[in-house]
C-alpha atoms as a PDB file:
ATOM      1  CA  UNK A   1     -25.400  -0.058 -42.096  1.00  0.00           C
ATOM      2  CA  UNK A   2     -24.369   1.200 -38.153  1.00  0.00           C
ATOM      3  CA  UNK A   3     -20.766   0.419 -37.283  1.00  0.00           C
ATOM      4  CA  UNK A   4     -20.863  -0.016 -33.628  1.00  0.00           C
ATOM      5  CA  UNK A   5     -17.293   0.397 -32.016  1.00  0.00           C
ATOM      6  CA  UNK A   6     -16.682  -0.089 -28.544  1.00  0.00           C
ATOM      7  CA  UNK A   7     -13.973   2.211 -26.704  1.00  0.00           C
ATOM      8  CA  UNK A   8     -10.536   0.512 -25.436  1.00  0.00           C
ATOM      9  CA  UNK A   9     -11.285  -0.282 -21.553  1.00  0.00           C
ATOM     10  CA  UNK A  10      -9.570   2.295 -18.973  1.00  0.00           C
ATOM     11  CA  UNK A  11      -6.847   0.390 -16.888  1.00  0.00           C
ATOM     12  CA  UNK A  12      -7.768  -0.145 -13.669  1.00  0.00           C
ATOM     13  CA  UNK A  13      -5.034   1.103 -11.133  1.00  0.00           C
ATOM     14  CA  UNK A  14      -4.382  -0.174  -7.174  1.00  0.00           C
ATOM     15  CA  UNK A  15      -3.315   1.808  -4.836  1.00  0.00           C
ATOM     16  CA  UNK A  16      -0.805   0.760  -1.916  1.00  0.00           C
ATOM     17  CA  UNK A  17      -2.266   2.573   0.723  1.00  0.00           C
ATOM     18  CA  UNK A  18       0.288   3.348   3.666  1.00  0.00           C
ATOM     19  CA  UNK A  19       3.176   5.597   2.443  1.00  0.00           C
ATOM     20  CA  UNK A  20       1.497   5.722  -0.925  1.00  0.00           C
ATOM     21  CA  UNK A  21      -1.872   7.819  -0.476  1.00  0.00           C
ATOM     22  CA  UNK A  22      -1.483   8.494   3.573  1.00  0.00           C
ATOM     23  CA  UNK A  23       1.734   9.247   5.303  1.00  0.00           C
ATOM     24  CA  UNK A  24       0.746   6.159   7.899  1.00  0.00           C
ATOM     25  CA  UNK A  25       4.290   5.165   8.620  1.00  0.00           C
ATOM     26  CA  UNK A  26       4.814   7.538  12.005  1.00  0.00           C
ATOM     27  CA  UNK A  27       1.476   6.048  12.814  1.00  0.00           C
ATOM     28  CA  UNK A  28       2.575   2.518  12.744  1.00  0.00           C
ATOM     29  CA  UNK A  29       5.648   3.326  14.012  1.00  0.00           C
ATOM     30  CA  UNK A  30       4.691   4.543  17.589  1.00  0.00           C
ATOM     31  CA  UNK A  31       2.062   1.945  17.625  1.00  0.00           C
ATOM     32  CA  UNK A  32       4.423  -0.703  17.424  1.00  0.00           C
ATOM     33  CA  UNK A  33       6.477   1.123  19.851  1.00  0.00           C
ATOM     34  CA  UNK A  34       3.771   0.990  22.351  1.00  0.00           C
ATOM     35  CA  UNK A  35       2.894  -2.353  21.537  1.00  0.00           C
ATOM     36  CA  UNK A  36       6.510  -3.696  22.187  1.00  0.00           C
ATOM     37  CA  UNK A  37       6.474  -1.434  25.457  1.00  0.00           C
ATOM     38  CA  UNK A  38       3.385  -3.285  26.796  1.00  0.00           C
ATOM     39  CA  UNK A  39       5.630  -6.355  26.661  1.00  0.00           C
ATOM     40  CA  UNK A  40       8.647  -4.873  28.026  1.00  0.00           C
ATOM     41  CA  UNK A  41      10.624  -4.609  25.481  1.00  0.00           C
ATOM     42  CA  UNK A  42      11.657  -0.648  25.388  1.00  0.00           C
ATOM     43  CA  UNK A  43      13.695   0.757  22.763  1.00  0.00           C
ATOM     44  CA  UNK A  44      12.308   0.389  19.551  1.00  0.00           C
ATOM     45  CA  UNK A  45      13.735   2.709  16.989  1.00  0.00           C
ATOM     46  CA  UNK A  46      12.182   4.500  13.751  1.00  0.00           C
ATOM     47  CA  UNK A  47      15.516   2.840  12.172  1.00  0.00           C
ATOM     48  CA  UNK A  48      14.245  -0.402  13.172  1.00  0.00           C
ATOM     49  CA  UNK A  49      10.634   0.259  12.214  1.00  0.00           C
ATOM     50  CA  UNK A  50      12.163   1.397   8.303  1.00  0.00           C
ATOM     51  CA  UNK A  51      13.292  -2.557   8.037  1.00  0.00           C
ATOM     52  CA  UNK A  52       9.268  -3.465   7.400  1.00  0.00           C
ATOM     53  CA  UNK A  53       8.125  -0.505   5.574  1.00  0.00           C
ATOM     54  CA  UNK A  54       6.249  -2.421   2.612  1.00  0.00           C
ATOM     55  CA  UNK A  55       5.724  -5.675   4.741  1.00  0.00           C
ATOM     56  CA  UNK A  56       2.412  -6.924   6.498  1.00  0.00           C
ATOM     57  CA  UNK A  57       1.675  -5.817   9.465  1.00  0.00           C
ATOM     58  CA  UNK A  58       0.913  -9.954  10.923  1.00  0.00           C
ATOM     59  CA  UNK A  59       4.972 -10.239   8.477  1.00  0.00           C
ATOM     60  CA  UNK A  60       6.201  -7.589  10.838  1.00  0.00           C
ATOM     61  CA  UNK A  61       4.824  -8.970  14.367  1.00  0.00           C
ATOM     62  CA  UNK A  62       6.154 -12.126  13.461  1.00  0.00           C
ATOM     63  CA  UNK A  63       9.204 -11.332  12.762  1.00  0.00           C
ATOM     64  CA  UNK A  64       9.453  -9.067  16.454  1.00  0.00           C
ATOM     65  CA  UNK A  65       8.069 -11.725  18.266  1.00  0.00           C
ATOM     66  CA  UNK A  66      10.331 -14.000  17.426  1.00  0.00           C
ATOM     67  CA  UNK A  67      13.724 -11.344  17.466  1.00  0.00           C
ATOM     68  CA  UNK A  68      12.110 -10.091  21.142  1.00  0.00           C
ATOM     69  CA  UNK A  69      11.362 -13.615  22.337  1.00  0.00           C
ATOM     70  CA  UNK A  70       7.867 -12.432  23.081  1.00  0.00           C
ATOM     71  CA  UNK A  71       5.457 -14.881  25.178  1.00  0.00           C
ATOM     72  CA  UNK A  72       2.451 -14.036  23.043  1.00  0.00           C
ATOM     73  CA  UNK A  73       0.762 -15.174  20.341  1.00  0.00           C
ATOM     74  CA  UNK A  74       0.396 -13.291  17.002  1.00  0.00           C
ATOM     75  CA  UNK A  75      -3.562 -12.443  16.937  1.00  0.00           C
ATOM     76  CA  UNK A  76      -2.913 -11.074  20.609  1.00  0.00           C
ATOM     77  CA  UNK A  77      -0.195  -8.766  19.452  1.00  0.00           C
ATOM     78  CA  UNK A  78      -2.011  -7.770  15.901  1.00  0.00           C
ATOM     79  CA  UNK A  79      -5.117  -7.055  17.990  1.00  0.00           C
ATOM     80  CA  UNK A  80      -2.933  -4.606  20.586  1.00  0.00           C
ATOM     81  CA  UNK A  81      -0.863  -2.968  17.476  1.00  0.00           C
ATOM     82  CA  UNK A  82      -4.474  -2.370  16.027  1.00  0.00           C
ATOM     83  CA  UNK A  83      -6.114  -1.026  18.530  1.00  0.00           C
ATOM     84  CA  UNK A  84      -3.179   1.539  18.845  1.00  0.00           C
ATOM     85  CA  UNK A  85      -3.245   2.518  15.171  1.00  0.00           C
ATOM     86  CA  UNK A  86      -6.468   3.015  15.779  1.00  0.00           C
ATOM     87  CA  UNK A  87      -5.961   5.664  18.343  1.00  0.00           C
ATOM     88  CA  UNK A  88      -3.885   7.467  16.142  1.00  0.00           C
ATOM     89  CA  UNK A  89      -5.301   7.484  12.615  1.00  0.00           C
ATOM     90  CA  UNK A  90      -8.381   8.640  13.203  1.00  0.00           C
ATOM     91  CA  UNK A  91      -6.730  11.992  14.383  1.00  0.00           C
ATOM     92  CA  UNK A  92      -3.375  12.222  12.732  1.00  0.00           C
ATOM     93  CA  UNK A  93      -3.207  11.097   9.275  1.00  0.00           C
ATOM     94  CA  UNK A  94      -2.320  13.064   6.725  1.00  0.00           C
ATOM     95  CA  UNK A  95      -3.458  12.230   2.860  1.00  0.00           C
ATOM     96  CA  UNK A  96      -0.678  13.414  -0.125  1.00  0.00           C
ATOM     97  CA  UNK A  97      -1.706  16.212  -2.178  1.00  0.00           C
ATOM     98  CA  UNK A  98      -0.791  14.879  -5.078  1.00  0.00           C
ATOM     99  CA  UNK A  99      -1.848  11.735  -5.251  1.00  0.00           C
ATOM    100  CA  UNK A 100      -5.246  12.795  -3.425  1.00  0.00           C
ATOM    101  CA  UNK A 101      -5.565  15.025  -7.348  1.00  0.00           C
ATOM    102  CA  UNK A 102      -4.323  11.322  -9.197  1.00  0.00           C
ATOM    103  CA  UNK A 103      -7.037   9.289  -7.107  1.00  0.00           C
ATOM    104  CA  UNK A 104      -9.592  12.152  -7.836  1.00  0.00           C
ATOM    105  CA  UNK A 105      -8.349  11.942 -11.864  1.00  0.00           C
ATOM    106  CA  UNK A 106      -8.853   8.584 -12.050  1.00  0.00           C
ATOM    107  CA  UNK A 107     -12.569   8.545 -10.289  1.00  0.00           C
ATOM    108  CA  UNK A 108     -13.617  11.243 -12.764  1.00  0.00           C
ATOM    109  CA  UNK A 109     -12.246   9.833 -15.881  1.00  0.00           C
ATOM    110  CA  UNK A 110     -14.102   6.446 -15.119  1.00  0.00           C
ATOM    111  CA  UNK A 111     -11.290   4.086 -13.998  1.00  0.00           C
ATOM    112  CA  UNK A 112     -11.963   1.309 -11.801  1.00  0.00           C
ATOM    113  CA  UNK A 113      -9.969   1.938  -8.612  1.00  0.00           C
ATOM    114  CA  UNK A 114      -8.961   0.183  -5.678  1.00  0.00           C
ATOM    115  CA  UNK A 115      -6.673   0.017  -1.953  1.00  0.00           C
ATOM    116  CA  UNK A 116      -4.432  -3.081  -1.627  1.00  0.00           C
ATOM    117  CA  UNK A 117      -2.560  -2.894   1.507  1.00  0.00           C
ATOM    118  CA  UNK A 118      -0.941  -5.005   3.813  1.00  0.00           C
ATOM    119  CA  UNK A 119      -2.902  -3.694   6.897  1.00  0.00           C
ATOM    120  CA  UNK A 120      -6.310  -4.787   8.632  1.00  0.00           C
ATOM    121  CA  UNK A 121      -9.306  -4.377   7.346  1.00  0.00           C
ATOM    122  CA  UNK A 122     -10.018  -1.662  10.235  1.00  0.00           C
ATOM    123  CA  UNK A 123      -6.909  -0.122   9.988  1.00  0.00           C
ATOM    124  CA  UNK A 124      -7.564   0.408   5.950  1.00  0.00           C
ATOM    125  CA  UNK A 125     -11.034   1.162   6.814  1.00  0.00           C
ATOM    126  CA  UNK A 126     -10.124   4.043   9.381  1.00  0.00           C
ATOM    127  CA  UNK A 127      -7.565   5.636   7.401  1.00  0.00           C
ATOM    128  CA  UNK A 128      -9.355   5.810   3.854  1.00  0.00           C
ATOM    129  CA  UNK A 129     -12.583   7.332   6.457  1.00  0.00           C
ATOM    130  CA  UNK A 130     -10.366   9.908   8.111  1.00  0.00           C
ATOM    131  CA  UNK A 131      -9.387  11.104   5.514  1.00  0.00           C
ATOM    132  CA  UNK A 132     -11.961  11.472   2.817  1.00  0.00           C
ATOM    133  CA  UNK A 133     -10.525   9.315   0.420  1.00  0.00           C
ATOM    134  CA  UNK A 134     -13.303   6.514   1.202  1.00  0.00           C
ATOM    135  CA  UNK A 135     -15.477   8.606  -1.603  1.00  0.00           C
ATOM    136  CA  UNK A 136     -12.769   7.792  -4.304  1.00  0.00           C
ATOM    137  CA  UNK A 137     -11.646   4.481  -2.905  1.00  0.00           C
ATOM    138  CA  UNK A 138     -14.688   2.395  -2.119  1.00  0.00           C
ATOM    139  CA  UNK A 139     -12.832  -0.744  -3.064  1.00  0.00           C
ATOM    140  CA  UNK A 140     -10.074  -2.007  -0.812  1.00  0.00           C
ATOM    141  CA  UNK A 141      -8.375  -5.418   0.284  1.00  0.00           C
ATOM    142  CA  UNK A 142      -6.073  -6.464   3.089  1.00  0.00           C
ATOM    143  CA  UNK A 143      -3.092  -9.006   3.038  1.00  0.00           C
ATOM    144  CA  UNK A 144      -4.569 -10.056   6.149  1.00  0.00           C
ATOM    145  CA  UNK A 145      -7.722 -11.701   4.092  1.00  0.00           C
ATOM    146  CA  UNK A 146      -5.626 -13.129   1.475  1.00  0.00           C
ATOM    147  CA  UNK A 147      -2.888 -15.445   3.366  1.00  0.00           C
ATOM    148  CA  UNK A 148       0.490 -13.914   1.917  1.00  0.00           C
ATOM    149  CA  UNK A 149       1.679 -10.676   2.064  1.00  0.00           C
ATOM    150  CA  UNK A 150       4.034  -8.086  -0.487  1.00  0.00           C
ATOM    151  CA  UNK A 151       6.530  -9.339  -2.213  1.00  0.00           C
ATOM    152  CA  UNK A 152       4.247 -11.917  -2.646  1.00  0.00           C
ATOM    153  CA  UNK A 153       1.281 -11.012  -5.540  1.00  0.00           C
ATOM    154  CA  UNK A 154      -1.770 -12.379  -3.662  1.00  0.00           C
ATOM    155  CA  UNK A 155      -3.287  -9.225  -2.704  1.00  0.00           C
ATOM    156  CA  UNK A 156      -2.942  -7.412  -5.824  1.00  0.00           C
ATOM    157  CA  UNK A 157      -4.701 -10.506  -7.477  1.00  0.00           C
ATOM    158  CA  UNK A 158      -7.192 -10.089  -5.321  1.00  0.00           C
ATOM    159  CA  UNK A 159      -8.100  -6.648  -5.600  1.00  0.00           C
ATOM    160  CA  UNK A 160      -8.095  -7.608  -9.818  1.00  0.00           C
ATOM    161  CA  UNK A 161     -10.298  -9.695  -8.965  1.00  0.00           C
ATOM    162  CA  UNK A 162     -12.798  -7.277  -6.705  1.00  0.00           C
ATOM    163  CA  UNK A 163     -12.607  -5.095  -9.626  1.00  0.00           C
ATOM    164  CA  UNK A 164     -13.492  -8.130 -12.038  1.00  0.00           C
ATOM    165  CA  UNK A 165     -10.208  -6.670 -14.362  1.00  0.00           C
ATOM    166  CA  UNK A 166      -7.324  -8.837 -15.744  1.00  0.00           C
ATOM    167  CA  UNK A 167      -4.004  -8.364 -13.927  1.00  0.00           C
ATOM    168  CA  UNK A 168      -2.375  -7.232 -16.846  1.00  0.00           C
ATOM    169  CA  UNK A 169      -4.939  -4.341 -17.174  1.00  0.00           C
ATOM    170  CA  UNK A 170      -4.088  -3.116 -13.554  1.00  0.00           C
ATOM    171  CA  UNK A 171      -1.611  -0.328 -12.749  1.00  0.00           C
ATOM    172  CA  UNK A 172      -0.030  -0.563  -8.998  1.00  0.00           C
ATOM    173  CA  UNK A 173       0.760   2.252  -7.187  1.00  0.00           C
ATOM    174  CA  UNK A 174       3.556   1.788  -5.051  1.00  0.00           C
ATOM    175  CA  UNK A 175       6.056   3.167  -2.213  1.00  0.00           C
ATOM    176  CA  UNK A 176       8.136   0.285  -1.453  1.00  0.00           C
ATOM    177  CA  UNK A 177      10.376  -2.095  -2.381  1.00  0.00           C
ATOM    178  CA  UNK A 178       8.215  -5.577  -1.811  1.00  0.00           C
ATOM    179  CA  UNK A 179       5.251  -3.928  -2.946  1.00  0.00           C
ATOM    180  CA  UNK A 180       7.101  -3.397  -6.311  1.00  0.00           C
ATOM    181  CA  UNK A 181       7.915  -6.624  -6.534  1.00  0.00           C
ATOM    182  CA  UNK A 182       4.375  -8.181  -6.002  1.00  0.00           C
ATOM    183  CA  UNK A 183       3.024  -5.649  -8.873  1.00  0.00           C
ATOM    184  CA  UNK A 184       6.141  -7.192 -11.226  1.00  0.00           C
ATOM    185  CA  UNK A 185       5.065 -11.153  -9.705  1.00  0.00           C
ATOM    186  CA  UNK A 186       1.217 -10.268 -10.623  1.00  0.00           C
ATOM    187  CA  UNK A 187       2.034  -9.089 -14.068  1.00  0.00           C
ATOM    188  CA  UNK A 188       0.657  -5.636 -13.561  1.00  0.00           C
ATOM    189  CA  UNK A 189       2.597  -2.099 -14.591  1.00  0.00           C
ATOM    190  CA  UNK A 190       3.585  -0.629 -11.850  1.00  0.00           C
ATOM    191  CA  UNK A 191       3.930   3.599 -10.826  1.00  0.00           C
ATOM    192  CA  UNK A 192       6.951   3.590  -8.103  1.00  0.00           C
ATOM    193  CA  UNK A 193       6.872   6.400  -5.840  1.00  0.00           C
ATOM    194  CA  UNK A 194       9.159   5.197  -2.774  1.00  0.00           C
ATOM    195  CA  UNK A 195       8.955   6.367   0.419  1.00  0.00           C
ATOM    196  CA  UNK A 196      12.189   7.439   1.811  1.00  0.00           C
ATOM    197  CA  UNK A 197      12.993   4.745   4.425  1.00  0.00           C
ATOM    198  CA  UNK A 198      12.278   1.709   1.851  1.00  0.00           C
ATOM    199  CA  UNK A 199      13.650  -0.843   2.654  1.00  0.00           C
ATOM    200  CA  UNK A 200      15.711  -2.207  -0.777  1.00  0.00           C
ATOM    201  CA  UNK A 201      15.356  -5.474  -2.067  1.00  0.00           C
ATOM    202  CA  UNK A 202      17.369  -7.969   0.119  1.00  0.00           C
ATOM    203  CA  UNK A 203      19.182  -9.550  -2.894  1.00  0.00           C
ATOM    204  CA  UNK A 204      21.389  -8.070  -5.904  1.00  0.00           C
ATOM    205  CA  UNK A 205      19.552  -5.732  -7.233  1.00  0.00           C
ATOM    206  CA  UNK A 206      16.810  -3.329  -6.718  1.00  0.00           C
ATOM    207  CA  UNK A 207      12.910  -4.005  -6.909  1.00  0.00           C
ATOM    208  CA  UNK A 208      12.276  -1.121  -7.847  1.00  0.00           C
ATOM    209  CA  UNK A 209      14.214  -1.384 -11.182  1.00  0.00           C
ATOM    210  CA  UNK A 210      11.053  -3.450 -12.555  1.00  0.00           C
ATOM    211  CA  UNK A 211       8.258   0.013 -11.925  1.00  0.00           C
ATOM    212  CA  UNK A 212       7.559   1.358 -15.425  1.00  0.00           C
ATOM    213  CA  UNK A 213       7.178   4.543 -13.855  1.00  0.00           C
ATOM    214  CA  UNK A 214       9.219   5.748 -10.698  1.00  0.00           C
ATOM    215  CA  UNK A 215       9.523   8.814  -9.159  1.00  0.00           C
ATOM    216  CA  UNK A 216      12.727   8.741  -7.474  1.00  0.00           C
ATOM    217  CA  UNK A 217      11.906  11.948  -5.443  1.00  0.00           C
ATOM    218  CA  UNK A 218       8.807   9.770  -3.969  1.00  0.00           C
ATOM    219  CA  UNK A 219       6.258  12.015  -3.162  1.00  0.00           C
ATOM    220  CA  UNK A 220       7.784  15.621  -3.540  1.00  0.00           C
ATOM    221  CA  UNK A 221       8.622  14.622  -7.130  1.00  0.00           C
ATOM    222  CA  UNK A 222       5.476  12.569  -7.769  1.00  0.00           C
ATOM    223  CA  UNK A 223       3.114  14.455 -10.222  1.00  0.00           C
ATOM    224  CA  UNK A 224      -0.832  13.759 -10.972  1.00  0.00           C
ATOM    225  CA  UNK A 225      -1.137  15.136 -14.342  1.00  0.00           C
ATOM    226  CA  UNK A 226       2.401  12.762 -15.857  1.00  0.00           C
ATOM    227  CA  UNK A 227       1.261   9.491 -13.552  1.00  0.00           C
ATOM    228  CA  UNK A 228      -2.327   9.798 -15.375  1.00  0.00           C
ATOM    229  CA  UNK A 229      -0.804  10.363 -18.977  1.00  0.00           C
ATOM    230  CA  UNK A 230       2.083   7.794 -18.097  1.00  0.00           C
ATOM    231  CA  UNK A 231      -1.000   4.979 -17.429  1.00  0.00           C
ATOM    232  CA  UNK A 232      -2.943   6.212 -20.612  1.00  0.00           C
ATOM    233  CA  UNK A 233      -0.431   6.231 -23.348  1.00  0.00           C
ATOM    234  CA  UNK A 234       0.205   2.669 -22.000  1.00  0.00           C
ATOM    235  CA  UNK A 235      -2.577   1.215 -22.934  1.00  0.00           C
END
């Protein structure tokens, strides 16, 4: 009589994109810079930028227009902001090494794989093209699409859902704080590997406390070969 046994499925794991895979954040920061500069407002420090590392970028325009008293509405000043990341990406965005080898693990081994960010579409679209990774990471999804953005879950739902996988089969990949905390509200494991400007969690205690798997270095500590065995021997 055959026995036909089927193999445990491979987690599928989500990748934050900016400060995670690409070191975006200089990118976004003298975008915004020049955006806020077309509007007069002059001034605007990396220090300031650091308070919405993690948070979307329609979140972070929001939040300026309102703190700069900006006559302008929102699309206008995501459609400026974009078109200046734009400008930038496509010529100075650098991918990490290391988790350029965990992305390329995962593709070989089989795992379903996937971008969840809080930036555009274009903006996602631009950086995973610039830099090669759009081989490996076919599959992305952008706050922007969704409604609500990290801490909230909604995009990492969503990208569970592109890649037709349970939430609690998913493994995030993560830099910062919020996006910690959506992985933890979307009952996914979570990989922490925070960028050093994070912002920390607004309240008592520290998002990234809930990360089954942080690399408190972030990215100089961050290893391929333990992330990979760390989501395997999880199953």
């Amino acid at each position: 009589m055959d026995i036909s046994t089927s193999a445990p499925c491979l987690p599928s794991v989500i990748f934050d994109l900016d400060g995670t895979l690409v070191d975006s954040e200089p990118n976004y920061y003298e975008a915004g810079r020049r955006t806020l500069a077309r509007y007069g407002i002059t001034g605007f420090t990396w220090e300031e930028h650091t308070q919405f590392i993690g948070i979307g970028t329609r979140e972070t325009l929001e939040t300026l227009r309102e703190r700069y008293a900006i006559d302008a509405p929102v699309d206008e000043l995501l459609a400026v902001k974009n078109g200046h990341y734009l400008e930038l990406v496509r010529t100075a965005t650098t991918v990490f090494p290391e988790m350029r080898a965990f992305a390329e693990r995962l593709h070989s081994a089989g795992h379903s794989i996937a971008v969840a960010s809080g930036s555009s579409r274009p903006a996602i679209e631009a950086a995973l093209t610039a830099t090669g990774l759009d081989a490996l990471l076919p599959l992305y999804v952008s706050a922007e699409e969704i409604g609500r953005g990290k801490p909230e879950p909604d995009v990492f739902l969503a990208a569970a859902r592109l890649l037709a996988t349970d939430p609690a089969d998913c493994v995030v990949v993560e830099d910062a704080g919020p996006g910690v905390e959506a992985a933890r509200r979307a009952g996914m494991r979570c990989i922490a590997v925070p960028y050093p400007a994070s912002p920390e969690d607004p309240g008592d205690g520290s998002w990234y406390d809930s990360a089954g798997l942080i690399f408190r270095g972030g990215q100089r500590e961050f290893d391929a070969r333990a992330a990979y065995d760390w989501v395997m021997s999880k199953r």
